[in-house]
Protein backbone atom coordinates (compact mmCIF):
# COMPACT_ATOMS: atom_id res chain seq x y z
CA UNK A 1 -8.69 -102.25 -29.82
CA UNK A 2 -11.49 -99.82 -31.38
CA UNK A 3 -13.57 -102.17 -34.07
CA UNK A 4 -16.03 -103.22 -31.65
CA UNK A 5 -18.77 -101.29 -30.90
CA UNK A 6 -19.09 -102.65 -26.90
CA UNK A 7 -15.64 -104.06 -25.31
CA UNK A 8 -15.45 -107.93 -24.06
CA UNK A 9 -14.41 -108.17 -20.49
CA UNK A 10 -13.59 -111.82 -18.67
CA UNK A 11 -12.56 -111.82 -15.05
CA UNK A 12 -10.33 -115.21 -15.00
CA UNK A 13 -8.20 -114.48 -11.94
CA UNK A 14 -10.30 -117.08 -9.40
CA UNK A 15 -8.27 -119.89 -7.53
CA UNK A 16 -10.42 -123.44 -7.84
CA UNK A 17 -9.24 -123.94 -4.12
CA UNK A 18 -12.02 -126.31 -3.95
CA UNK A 19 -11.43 -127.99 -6.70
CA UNK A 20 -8.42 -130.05 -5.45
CA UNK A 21 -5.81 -131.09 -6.60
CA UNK A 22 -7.72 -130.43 -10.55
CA UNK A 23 -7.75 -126.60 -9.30
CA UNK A 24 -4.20 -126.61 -8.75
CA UNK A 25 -3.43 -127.94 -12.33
CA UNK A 26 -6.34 -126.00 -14.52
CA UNK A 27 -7.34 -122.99 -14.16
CA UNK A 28 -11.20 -122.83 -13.49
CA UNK A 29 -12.19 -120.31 -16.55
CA UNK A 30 -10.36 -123.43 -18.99
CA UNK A 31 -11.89 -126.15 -17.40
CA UNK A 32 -12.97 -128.62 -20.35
CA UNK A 33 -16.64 -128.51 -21.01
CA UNK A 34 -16.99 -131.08 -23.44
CA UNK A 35 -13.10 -131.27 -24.46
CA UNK A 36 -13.71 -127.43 -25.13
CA UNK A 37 -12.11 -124.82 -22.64
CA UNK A 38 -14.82 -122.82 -20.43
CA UNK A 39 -13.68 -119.61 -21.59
CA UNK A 40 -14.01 -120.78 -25.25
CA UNK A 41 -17.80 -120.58 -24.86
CA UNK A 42 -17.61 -117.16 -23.28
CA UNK A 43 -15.64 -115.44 -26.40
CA UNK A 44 -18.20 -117.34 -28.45
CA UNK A 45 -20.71 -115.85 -26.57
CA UNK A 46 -19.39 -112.43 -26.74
CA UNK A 47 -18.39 -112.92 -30.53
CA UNK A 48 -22.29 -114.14 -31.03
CA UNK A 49 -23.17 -110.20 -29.86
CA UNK A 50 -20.42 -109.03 -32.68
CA UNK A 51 -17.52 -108.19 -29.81
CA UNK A 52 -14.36 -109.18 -31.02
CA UNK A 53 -12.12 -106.82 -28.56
CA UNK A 54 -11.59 -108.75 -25.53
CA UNK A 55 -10.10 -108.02 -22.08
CA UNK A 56 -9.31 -111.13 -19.96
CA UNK A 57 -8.34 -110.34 -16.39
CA UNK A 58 -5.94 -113.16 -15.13
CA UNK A 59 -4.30 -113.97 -12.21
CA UNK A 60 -3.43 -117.80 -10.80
CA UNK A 61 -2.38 -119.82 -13.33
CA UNK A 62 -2.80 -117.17 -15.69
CA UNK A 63 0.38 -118.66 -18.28
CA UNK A 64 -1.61 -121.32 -18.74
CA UNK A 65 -4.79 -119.80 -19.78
CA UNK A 66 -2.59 -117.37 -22.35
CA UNK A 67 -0.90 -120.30 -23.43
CA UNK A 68 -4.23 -122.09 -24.44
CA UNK A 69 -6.09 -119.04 -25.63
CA UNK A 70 -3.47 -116.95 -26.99
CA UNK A 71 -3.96 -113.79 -29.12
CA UNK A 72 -7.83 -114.94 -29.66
CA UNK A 73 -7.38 -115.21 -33.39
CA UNK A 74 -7.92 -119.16 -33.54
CA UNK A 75 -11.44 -117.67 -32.04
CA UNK A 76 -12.21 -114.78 -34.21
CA UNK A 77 -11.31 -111.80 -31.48
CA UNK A 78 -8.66 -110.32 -30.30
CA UNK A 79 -7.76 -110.55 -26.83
CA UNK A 80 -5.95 -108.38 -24.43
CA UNK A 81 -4.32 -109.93 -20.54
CA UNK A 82 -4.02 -107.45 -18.17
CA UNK A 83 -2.66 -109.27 -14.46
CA UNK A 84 -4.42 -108.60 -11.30
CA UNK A 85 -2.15 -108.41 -8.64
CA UNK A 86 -4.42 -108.32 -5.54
CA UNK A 87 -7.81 -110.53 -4.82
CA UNK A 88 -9.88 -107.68 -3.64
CA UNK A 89 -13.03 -108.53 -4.62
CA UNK A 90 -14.97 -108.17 -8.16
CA UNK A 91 -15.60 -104.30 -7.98
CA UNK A 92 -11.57 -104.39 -7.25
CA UNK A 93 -10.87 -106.20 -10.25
CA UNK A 94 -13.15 -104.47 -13.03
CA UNK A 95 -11.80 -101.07 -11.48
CA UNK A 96 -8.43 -101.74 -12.12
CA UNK A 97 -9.51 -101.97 -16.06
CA UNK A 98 -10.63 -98.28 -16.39
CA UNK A 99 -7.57 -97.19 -18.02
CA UNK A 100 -8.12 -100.10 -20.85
CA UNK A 101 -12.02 -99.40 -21.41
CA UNK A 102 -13.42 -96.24 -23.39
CA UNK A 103 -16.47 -97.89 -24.33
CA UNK A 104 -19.36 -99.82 -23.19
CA UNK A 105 -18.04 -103.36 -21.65
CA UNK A 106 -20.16 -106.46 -21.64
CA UNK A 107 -18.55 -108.42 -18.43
CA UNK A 108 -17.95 -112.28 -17.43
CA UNK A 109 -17.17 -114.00 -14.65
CA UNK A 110 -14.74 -116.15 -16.23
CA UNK A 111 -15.78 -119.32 -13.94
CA UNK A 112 -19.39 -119.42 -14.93
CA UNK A 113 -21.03 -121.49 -17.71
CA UNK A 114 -23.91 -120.56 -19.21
CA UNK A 115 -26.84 -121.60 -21.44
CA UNK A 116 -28.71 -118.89 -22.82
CA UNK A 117 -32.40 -117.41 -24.26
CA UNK A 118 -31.61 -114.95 -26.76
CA UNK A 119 -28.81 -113.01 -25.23
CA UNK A 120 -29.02 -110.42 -27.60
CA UNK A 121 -31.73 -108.87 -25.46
CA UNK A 122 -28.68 -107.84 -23.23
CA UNK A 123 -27.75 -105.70 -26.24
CA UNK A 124 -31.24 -104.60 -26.99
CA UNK A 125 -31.88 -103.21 -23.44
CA UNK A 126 -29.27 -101.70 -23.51
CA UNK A 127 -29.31 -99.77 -27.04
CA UNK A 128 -33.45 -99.09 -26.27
CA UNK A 129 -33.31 -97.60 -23.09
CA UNK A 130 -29.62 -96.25 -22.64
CA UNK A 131 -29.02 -97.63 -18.95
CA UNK A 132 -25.95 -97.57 -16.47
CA UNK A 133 -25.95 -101.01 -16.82
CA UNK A 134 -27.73 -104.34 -17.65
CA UNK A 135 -28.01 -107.36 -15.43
CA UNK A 136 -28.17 -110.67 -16.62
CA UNK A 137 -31.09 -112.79 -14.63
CA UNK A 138 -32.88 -115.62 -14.21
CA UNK A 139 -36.26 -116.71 -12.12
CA UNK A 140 -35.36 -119.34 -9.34
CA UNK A 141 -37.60 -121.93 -8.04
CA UNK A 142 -34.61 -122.76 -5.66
CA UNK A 143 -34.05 -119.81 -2.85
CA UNK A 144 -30.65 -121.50 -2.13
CA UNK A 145 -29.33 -120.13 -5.13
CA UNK A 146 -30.58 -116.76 -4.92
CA UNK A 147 -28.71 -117.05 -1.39
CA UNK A 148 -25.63 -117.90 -3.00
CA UNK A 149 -25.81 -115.15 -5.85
CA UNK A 150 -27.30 -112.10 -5.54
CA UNK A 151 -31.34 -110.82 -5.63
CA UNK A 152 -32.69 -108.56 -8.03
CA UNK A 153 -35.69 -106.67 -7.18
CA UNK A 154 -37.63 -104.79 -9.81
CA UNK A 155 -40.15 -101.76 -9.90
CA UNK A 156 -43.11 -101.99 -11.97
CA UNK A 157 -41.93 -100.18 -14.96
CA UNK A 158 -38.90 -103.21 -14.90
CA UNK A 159 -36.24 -101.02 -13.97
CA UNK A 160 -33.66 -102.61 -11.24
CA UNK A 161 -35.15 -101.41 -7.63
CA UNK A 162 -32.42 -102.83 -5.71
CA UNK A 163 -29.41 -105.58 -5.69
CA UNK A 164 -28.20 -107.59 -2.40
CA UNK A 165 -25.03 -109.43 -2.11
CA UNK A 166 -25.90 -113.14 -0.63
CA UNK A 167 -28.98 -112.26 0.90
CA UNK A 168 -30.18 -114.14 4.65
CA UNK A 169 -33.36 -113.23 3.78
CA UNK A 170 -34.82 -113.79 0.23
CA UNK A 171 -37.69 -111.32 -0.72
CA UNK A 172 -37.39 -111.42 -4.46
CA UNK A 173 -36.56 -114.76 -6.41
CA UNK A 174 -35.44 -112.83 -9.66
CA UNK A 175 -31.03 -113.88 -9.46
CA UNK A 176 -28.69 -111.70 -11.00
CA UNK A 177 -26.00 -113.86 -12.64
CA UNK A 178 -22.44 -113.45 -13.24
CA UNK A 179 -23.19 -111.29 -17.02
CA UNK A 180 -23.48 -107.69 -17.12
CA UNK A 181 -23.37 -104.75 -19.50
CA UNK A 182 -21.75 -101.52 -18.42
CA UNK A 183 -21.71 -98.28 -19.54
CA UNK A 184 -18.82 -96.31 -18.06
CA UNK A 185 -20.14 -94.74 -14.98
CA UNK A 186 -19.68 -97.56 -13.44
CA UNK A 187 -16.38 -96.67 -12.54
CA UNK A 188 -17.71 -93.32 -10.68
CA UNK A 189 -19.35 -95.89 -8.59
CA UNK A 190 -16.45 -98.58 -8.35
CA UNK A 191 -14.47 -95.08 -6.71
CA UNK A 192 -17.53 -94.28 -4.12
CA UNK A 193 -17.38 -98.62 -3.24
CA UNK A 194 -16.33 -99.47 0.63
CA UNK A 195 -14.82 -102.95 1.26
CA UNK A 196 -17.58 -104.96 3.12
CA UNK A 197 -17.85 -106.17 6.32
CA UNK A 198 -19.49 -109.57 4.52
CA UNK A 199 -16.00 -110.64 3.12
CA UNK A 200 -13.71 -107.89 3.44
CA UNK A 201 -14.01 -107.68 -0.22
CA UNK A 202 -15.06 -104.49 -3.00
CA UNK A 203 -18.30 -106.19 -4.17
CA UNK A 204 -19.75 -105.15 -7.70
CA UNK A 205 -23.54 -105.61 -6.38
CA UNK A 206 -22.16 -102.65 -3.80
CA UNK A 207 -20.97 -100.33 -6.87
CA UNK A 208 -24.20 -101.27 -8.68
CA UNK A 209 -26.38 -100.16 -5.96
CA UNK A 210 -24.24 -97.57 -6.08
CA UNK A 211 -25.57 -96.61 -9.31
CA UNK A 212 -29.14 -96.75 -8.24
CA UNK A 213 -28.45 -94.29 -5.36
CA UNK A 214 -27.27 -91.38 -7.33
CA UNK A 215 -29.88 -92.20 -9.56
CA UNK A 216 -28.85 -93.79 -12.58
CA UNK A 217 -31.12 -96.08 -14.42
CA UNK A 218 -30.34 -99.67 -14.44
CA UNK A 219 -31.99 -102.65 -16.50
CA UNK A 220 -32.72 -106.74 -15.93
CA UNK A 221 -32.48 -108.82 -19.13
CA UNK A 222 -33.72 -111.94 -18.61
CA UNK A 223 -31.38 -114.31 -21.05
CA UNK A 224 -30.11 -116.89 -18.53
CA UNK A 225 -31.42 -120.26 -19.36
CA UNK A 226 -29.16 -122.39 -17.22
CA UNK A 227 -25.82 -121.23 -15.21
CA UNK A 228 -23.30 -122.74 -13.12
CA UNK A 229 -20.76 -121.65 -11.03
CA UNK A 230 -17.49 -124.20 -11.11
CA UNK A 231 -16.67 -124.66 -7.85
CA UNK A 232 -16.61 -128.19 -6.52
CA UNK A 233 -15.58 -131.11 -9.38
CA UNK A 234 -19.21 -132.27 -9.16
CA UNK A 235 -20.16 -128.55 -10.79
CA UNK A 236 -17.84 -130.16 -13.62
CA UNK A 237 -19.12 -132.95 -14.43
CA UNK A 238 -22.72 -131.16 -14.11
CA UNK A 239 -21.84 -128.82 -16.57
CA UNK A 240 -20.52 -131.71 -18.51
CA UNK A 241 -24.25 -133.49 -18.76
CA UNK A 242 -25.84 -130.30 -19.46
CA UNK A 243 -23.65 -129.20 -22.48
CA UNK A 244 -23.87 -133.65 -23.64
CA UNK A 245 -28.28 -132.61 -22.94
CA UNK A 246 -28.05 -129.65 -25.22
CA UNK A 247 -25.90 -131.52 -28.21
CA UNK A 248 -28.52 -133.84 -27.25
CA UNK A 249 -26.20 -136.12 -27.11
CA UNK A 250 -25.07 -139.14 -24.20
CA UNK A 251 -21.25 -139.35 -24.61
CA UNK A 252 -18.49 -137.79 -26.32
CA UNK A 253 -15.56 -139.15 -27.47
CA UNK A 254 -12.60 -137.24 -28.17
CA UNK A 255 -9.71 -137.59 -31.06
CA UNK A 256 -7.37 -140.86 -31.63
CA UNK A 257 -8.62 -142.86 -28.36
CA UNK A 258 -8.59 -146.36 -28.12
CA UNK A 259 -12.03 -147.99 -26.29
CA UNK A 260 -11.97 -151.56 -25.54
CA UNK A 261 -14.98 -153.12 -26.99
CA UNK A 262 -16.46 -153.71 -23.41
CA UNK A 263 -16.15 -150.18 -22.52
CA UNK A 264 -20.00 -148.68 -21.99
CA UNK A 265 -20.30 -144.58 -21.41
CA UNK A 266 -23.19 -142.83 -19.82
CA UNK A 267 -23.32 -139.18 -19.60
CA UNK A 268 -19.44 -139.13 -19.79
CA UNK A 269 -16.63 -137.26 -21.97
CA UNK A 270 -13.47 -138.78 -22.77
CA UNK A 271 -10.66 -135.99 -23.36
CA UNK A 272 -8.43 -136.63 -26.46
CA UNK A 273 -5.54 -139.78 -26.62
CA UNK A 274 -7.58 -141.50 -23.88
CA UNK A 275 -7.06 -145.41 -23.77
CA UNK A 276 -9.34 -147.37 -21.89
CA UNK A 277 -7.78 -150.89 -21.92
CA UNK A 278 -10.56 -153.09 -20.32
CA UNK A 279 -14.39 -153.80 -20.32
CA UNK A 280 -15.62 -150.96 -17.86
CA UNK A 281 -18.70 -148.77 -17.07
CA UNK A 282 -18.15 -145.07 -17.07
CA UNK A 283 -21.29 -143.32 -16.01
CA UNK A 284 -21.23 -139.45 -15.34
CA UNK A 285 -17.30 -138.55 -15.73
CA UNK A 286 -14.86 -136.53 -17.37
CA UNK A 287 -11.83 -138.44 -18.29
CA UNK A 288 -9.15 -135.88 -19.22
CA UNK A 289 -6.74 -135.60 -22.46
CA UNK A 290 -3.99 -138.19 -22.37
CA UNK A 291 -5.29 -140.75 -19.49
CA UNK A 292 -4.71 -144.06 -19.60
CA UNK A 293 -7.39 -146.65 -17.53
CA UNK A 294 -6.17 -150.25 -17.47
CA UNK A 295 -7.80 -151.47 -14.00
CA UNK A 296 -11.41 -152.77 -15.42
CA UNK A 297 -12.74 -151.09 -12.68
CA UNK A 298 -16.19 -148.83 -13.14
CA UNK A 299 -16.39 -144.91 -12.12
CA UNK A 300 -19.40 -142.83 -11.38
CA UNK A 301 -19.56 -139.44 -11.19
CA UNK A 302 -15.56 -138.78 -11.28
CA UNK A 303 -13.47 -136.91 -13.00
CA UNK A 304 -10.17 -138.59 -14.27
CA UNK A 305 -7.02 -137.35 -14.46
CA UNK A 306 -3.40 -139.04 -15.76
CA UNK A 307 -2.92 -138.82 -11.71
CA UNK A 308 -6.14 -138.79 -9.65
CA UNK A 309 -9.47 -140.11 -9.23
CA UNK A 310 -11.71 -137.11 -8.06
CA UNK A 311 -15.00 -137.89 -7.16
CA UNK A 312 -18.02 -135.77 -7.07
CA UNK A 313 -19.02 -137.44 -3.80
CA UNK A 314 -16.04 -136.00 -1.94
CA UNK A 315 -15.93 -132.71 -3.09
């Protein structure tokens, strides 16, 4: 790997434990987002910023995601698996790559989808003012999801100030989201990292700070539009209607179904080989690839597979 100029890095070793019996089947990073696999829309991402060299960290599941993605070259890169054998956290994981990385790394958290405002600025920080590192970030209205992420406070020159983990208490609404670019002293700081009382984990916001400490510069880009976190099926079928939203679009259809005539869809994506055999409503769901629905019965907000019926409301 050596024609990109910055490195492609996907963590895609998570376990959708909370995803039922869907997480046990798919992994989360190729969960279909509009028939198209999440990590799909990462590599374009990455390929949009001219990365083609591509590092994707797997781990449960992880056949299956080399099985759908392959070498990369259906997608224009070229893609490298290494395993993680231990769950120790994020910093855990993206230290374990230092042997594989020589140059700067843009990194995803393979079970986020995004929506983005001109995410070359990532780039452009970057290049302009020759960080550490680059944090993807977005303003919240919402404290509860600065709670659940991590806070980014900034001094007035817009250098980073200060990250915290999952913060009680919320003095800065500026969220860093799961989309960073590293330059390689990260890894000095991944080595100086302690495990946290918090989850007993290495946590990258702990090797960024880190980074701040000794005194190396670090930037905020803000580029994040819209981004989800797949953790429940309802984050599925939310990232579902947001991807229909920005086709602009209220359904989706996939190849060689069969719709009765009395079938009506709202806000829903039907997978490819899906035969819907009755008059029914379908308002909010994901059917997947290959199911068959003969009861006439309507669904909201459910996600369909040849052998469940998960609903948002339960999850």
């Amino acid at each position: 790997m050596s024609s990109s100029k910055y490195l492609g890095v996907i963590l895609a070793a998570g376990h959708g434990s909370r995803m039922g019996p869907f997480g046990e089947q798919v992994p989360k990073p190729i969960a279909p987002i509009c028939n198209k696999p999440l990590l799909v829309y990462q590599l374009e991402h990455l390929k949009s910023l001219g990365i083609t060299d591509v590092i994707i960290v797997i781990g449960h599941l992880g056949h299956v995601i080399t099985q759908v993605l392959g070498d990369g070259t259906a997608h224009g890169v070229r893609i490298r698996y290494v395993e993680q054998q231990q769950r120790l956290g994020l910093a855990h994981a993206v230290g374990q790559l230092e042997r594989y990385v020589d140059r700067p790394f843009v990194l995803f958290l393979g079970d986020l989808y995004f929506q983005f405002n001109e995410l070359p600025r990532l780039i452009e920080e970057f290049e302009t003012h020759k960080p550490a590192a680059v944090l993807s970030v977005k303003e919240e209205s919402d404290v509860n999801e600065v709670k659940k992420n991590f806070s980014v406070a900034l001094h007035d020159d817009g250098t980073v100030r200060r990250v915290i983990e999952k913060p009680r208490y919320v003095s800065s609404m500026l969220k860093g989201c799961g989309l960073y670019l590293f330059d390689l002293p990260i890894f000095d700081a991944i080595r100086r990292t302690p495990r946290t009382a918090m989850r007993d984990e290495y946590e990258l916001t702990d090797s960024i700070q880190i980074l701040l400490d000794y005194e190396y510069p670090v930037r905020a880009a803000a580029v994040v539009e819209y981004d989800m976190n797949l953790t429940f099926i309802r984050d599925l079928i939310t990232c579902c209607g947001m991807e229909l939203e920005r086709r602009g679009t209220a359904q989706l259809v996939g190849e060689h179904c069969t719709i009765d005539p009395g079938v009506t869809l709202l806000h829903t994506v039907l997978g490819d080989r899906v035969k819907i055999t009755k008059p029914a409503r379908l308002e909010r769901c994901v059917v997947m690839p290959g199911v068959t629905l003969d009861d006439g019965h309507d669904y909201v907000d459910t996600v369909i597979t040849p052998h469940a019926r998960l609903h948002a409301k339960h999850s």
